[in-house]
PDB file of N, CA and C in Angstrom:
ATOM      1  N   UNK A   1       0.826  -1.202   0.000  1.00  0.00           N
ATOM      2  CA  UNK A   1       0.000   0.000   0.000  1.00  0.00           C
ATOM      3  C   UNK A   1       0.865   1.260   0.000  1.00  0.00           C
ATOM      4  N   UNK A   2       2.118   1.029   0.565  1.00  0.00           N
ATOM      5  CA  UNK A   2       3.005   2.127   1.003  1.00  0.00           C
ATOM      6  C   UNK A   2       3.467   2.792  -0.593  1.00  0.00           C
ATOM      7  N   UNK A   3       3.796   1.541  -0.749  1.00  0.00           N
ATOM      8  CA  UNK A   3       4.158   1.885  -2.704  1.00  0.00           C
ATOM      9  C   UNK A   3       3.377   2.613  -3.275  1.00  0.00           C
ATOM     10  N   UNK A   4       2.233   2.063  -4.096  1.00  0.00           N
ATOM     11  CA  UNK A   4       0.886   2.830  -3.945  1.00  0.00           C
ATOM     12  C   UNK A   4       1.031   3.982  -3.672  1.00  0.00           C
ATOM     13  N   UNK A   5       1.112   4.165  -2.555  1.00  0.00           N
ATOM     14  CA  UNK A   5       0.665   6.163  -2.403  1.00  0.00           C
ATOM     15  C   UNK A   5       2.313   6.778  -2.975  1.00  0.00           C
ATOM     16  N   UNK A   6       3.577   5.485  -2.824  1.00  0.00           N
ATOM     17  CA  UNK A   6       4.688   7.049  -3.132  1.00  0.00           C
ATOM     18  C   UNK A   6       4.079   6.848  -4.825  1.00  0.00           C
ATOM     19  N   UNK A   7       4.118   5.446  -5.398  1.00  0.00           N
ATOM     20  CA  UNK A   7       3.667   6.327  -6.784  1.00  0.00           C
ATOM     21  C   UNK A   7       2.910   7.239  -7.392  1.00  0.00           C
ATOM     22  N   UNK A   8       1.719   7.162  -6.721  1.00  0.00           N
ATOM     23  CA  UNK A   8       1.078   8.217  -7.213  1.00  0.00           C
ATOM     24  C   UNK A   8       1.298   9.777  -7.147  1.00  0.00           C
ATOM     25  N   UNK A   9       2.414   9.942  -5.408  1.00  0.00           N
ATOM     26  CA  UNK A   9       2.396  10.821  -5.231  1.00  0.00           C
ATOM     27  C   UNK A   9       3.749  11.540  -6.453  1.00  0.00           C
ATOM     28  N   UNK A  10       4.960  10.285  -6.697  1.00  0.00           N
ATOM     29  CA  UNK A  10       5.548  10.763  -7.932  1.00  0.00           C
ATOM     30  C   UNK A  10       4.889  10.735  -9.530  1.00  0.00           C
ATOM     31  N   UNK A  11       4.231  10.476  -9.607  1.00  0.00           N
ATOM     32  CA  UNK A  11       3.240  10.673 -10.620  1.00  0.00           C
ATOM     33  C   UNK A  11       2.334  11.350 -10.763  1.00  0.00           C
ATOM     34  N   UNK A  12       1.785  12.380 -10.034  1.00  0.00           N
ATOM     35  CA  UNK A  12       1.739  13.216  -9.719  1.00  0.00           C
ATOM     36  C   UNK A  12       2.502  14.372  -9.558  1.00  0.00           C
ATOM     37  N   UNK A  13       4.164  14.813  -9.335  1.00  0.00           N
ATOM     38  CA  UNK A  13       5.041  15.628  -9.136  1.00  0.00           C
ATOM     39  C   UNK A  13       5.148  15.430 -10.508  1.00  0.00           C
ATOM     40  N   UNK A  14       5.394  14.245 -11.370  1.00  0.00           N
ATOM     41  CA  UNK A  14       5.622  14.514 -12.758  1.00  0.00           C
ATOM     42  C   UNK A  14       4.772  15.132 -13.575  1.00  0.00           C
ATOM     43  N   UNK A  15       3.477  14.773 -13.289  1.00  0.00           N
ATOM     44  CA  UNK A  15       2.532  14.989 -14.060  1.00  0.00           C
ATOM     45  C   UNK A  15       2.367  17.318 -14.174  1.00  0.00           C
ATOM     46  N   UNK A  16       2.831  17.452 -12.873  1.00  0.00           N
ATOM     47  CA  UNK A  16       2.888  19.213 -12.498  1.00  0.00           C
ATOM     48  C   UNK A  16       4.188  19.452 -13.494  1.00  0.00           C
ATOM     49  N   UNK A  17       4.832  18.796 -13.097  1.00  0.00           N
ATOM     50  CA  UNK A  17       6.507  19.437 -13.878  1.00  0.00           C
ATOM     51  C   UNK A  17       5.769  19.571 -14.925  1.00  0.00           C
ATOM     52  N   UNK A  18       5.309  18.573 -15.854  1.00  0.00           N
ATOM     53  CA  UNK A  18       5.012  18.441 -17.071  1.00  0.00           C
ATOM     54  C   UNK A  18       4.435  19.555 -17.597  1.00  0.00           C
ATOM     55  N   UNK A  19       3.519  19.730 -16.664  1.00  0.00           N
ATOM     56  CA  UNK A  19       2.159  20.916 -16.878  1.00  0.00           C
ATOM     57  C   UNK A  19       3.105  22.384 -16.596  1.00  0.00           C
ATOM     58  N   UNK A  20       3.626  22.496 -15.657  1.00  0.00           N
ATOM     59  CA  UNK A  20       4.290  23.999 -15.603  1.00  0.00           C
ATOM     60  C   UNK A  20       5.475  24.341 -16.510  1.00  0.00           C
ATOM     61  N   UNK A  21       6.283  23.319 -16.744  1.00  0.00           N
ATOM     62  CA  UNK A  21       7.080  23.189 -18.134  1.00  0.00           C
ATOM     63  C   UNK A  21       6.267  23.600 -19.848  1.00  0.00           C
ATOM     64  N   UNK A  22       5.270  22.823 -19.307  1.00  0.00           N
ATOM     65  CA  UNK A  22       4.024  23.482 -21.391  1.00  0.00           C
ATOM     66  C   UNK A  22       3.600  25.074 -20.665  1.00  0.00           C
ATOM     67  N   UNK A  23       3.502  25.223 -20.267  1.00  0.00           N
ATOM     68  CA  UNK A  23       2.885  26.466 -19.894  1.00  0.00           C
ATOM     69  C   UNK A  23       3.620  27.270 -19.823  1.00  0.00           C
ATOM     70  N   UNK A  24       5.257  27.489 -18.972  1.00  0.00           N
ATOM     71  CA  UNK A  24       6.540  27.954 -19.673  1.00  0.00           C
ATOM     72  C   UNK A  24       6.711  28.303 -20.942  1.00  0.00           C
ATOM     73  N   UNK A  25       6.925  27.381 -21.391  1.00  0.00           N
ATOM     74  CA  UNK A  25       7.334  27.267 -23.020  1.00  0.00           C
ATOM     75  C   UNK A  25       6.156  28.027 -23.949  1.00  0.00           C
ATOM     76  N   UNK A  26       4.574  27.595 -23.527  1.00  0.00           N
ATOM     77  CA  UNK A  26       3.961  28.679 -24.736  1.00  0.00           C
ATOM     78  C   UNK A  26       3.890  30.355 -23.688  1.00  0.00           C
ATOM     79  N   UNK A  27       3.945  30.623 -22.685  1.00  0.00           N
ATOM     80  CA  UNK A  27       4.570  31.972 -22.275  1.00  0.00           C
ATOM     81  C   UNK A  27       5.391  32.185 -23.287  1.00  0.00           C
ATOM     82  N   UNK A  28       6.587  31.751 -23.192  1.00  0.00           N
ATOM     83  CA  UNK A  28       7.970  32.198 -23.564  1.00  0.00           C
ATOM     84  C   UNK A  28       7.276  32.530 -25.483  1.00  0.00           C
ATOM     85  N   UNK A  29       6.931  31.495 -25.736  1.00  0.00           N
ATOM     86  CA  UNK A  29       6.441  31.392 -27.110  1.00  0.00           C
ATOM     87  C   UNK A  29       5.546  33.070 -27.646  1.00  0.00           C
ATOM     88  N   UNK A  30       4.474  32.994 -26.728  1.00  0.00           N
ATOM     89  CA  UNK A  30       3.801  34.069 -26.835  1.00  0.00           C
ATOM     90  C   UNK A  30       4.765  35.403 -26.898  1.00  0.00           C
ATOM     91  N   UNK A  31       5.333  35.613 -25.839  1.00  0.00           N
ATOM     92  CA  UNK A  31       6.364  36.190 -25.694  1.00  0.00           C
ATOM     93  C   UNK A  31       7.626  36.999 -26.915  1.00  0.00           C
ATOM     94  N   UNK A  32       8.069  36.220 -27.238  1.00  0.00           N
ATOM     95  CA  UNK A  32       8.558  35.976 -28.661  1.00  0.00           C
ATOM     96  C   UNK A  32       8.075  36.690 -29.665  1.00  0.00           C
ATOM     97  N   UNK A  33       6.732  35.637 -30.290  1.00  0.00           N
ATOM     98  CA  UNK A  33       6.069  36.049 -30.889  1.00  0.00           C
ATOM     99  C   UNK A  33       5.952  37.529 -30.746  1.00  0.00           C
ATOM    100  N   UNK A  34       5.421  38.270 -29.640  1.00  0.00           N
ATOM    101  CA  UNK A  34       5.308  39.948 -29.783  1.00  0.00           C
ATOM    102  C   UNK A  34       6.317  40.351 -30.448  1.00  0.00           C
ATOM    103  N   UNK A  35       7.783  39.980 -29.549  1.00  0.00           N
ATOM    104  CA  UNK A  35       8.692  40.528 -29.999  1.00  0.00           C
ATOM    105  C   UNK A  35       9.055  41.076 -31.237  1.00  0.00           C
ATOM    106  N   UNK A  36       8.798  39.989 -31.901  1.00  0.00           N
ATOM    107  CA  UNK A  36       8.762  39.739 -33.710  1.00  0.00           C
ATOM    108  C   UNK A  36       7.659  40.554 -34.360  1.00  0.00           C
ATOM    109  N   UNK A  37       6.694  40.785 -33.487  1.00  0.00           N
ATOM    110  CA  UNK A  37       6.031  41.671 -34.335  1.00  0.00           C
ATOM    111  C   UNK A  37       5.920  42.768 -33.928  1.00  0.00           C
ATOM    112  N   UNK A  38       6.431  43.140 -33.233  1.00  0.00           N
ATOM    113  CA  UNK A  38       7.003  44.678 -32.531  1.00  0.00           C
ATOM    114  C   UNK A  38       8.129  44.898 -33.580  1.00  0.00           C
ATOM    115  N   UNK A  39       9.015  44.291 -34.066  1.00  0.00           N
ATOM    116  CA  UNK A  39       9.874  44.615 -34.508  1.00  0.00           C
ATOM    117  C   UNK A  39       9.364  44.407 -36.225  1.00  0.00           C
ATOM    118  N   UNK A  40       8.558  43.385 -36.466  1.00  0.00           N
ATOM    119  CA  UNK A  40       8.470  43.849 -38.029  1.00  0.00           C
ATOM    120  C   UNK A  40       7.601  45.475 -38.383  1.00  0.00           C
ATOM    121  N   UNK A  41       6.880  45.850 -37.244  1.00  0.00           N
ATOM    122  CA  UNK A  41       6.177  46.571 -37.160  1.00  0.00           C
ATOM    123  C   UNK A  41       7.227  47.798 -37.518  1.00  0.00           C
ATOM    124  N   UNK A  42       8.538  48.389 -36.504  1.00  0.00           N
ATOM    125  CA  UNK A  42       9.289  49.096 -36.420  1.00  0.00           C
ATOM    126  C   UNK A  42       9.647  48.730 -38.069  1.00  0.00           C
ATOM    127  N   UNK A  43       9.892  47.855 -38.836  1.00  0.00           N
ATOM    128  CA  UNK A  43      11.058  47.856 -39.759  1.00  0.00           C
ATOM    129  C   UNK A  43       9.633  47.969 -40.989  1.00  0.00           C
ATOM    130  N   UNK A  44       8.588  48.181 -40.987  1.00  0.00           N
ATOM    131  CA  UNK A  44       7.403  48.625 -42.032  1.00  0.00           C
ATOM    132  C   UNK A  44       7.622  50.142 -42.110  1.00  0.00           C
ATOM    133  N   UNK A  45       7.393  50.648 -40.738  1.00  0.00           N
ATOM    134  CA  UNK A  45       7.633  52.052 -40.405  1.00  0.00           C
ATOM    135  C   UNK A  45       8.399  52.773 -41.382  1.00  0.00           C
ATOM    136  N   UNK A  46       9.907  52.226 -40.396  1.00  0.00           N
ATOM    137  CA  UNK A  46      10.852  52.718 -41.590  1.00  0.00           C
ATOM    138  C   UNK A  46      10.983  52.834 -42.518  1.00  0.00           C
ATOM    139  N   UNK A  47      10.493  51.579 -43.620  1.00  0.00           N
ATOM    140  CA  UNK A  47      10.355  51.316 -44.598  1.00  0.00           C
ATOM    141  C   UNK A  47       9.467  52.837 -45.350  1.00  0.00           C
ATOM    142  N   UNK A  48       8.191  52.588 -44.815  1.00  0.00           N
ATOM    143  CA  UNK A  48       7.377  53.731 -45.344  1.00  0.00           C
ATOM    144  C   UNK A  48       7.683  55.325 -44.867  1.00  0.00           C
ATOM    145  N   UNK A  49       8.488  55.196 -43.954  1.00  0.00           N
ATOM    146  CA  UNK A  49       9.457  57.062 -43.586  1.00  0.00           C
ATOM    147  C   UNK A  49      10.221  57.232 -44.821  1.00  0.00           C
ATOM    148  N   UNK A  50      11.361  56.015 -45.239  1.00  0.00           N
ATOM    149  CA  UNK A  50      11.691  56.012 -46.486  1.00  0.00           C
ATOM    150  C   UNK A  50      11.425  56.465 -47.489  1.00  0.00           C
ATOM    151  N   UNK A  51      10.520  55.709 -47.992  1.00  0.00           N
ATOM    152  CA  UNK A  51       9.960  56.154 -49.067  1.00  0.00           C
ATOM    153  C   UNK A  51       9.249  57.461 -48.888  1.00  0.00           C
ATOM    154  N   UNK A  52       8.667  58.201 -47.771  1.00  0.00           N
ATOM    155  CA  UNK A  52       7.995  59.409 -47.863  1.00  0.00           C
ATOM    156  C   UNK A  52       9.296  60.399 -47.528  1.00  0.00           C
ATOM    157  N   UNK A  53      10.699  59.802 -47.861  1.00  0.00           N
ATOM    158  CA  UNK A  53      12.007  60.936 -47.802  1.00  0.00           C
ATOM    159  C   UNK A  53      12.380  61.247 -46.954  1.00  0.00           C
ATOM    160  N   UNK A  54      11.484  61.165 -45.732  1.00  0.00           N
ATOM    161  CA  UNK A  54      11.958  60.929 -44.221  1.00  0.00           C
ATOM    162  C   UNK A  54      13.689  60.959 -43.799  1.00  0.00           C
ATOM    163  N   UNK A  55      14.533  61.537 -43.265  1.00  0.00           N
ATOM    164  CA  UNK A  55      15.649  61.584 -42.942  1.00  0.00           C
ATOM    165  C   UNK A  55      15.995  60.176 -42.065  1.00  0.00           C
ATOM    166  N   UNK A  56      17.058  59.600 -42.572  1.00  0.00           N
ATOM    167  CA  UNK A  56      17.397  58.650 -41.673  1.00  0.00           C
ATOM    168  C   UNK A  56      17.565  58.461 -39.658  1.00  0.00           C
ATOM    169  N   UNK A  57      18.012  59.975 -39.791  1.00  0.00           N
ATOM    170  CA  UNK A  57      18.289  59.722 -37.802  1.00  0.00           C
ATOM    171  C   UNK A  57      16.657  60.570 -37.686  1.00  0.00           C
ATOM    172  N   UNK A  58      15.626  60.893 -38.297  1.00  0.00           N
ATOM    173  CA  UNK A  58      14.497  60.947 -37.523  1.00  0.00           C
ATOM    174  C   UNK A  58      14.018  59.679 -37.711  1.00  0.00           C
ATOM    175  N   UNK A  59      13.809  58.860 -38.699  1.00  0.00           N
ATOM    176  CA  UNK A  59      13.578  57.569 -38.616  1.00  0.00           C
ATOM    177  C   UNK A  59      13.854  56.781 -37.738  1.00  0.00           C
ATOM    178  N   UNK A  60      15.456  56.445 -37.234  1.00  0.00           N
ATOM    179  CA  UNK A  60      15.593  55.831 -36.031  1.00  0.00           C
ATOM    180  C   UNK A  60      14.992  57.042 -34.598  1.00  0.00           C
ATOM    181  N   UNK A  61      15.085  58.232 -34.159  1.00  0.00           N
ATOM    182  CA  UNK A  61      14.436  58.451 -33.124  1.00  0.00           C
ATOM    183  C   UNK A  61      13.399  58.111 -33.422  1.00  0.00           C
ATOM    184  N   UNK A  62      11.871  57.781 -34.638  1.00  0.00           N
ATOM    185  CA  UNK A  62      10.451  57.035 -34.137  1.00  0.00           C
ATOM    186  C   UNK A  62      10.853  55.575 -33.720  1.00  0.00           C
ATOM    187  N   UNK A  63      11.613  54.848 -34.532  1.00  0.00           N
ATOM    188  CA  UNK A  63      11.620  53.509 -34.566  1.00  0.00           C
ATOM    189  C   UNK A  63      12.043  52.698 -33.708  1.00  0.00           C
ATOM    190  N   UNK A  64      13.386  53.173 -33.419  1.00  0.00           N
ATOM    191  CA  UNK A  64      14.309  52.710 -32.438  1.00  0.00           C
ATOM    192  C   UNK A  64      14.915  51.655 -32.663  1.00  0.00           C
ATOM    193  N   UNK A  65      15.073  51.881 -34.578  1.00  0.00           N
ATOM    194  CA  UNK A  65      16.088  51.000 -35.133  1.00  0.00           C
ATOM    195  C   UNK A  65      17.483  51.422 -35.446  1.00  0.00           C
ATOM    196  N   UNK A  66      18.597  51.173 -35.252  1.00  0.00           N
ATOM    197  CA  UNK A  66      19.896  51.199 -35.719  1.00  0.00           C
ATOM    198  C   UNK A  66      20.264  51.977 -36.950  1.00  0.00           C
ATOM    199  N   UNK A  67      20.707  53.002 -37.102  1.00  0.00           N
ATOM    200  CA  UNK A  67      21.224  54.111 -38.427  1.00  0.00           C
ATOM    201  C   UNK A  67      21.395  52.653 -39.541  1.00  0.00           C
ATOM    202  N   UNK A  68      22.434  51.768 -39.478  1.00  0.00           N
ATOM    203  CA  UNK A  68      22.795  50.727 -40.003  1.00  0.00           C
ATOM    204  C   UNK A  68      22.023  50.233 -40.832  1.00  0.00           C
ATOM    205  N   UNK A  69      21.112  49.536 -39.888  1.00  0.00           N
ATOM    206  CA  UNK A  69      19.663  48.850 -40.682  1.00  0.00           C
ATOM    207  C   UNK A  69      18.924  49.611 -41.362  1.00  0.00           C
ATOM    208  N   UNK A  70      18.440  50.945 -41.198  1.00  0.00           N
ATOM    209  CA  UNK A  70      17.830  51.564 -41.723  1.00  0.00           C
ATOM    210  C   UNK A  70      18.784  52.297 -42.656  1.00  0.00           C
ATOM    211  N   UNK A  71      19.588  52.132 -43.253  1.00  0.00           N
ATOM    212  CA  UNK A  71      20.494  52.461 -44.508  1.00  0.00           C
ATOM    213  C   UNK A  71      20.573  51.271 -45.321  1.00  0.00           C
ATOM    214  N   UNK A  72      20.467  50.173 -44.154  1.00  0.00           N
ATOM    215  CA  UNK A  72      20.592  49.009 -45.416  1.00  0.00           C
ATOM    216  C   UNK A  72      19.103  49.229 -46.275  1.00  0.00           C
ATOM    217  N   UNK A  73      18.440  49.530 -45.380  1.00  0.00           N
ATOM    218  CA  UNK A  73      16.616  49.184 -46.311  1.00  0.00           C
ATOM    219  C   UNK A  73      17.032  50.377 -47.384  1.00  0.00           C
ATOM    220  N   UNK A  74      17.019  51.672 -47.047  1.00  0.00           N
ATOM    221  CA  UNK A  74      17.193  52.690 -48.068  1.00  0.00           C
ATOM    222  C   UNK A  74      17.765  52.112 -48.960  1.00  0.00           C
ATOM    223  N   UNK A  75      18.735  51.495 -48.941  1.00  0.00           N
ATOM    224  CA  UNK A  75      19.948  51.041 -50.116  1.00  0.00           C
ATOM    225  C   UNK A  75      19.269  49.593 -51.048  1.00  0.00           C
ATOM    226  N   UNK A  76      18.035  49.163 -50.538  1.00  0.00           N
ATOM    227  CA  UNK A  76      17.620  48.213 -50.871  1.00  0.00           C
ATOM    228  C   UNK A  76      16.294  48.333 -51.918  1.00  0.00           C
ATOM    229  N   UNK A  77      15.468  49.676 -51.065  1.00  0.00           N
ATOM    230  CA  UNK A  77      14.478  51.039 -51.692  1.00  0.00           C
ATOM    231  C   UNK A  77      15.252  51.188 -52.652  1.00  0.00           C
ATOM    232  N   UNK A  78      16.417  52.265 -52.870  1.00  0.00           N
ATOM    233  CA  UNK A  78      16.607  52.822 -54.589  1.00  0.00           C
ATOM    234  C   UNK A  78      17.300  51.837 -55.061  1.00  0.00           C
ATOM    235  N   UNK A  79      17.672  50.562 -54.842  1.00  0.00           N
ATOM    236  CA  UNK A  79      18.066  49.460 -56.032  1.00  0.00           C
ATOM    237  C   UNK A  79      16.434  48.689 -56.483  1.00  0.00           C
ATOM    238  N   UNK A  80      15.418  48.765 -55.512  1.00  0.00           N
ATOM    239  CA  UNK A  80      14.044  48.149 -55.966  1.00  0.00           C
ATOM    240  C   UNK A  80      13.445  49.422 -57.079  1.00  0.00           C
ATOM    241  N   UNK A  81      13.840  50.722 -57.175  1.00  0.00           N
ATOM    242  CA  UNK A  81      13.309  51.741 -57.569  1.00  0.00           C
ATOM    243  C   UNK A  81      13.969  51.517 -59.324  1.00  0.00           C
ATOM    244  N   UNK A  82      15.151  51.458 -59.192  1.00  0.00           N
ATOM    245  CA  UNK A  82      16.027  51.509 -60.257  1.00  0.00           C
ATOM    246  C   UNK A  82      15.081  50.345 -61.381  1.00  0.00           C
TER     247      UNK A  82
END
């Protein structure tokens, strides 16, 4: 009988790990996910400051993307233009 109750009671501790481990992971997932679309969001922005001639360093103060990146897109704009 003694057996009995420790298994269940470790089968049970597994069965929680299990459950607070999936629930972790789609957090983290969800999580993520924003991230990524916080940031494609920022790099549309730019995109369309771009094209409306927008200066590069006011672009990064809305965006709060990198001079860098936002020169690469420009440079990517007048070779798609060409």
């Amino acid at each position: 009988m003694e057996e009995y109750k420790t298994s269940i009671f470790e089968y049970d501790s597994i069965r929680e790990a299990i459950a607070y481990s999936e629930q972790r992971a789609m957090e983290k997932g969800w999580q993520e996910g924003r991230q990524e679309g916080r940031q494609e969001t920022r790099l549309e922005t730019a995109q369309r400051c771009l094209q409306q001639g927008l200066s590069i360093e006011f672009i990064t103060s809305i965006t709060g993307l990198d001079i860098e990146q936002i020169k690469n897109m420009s440079g990517t704009l007048e070779s798609a233009d060409k």
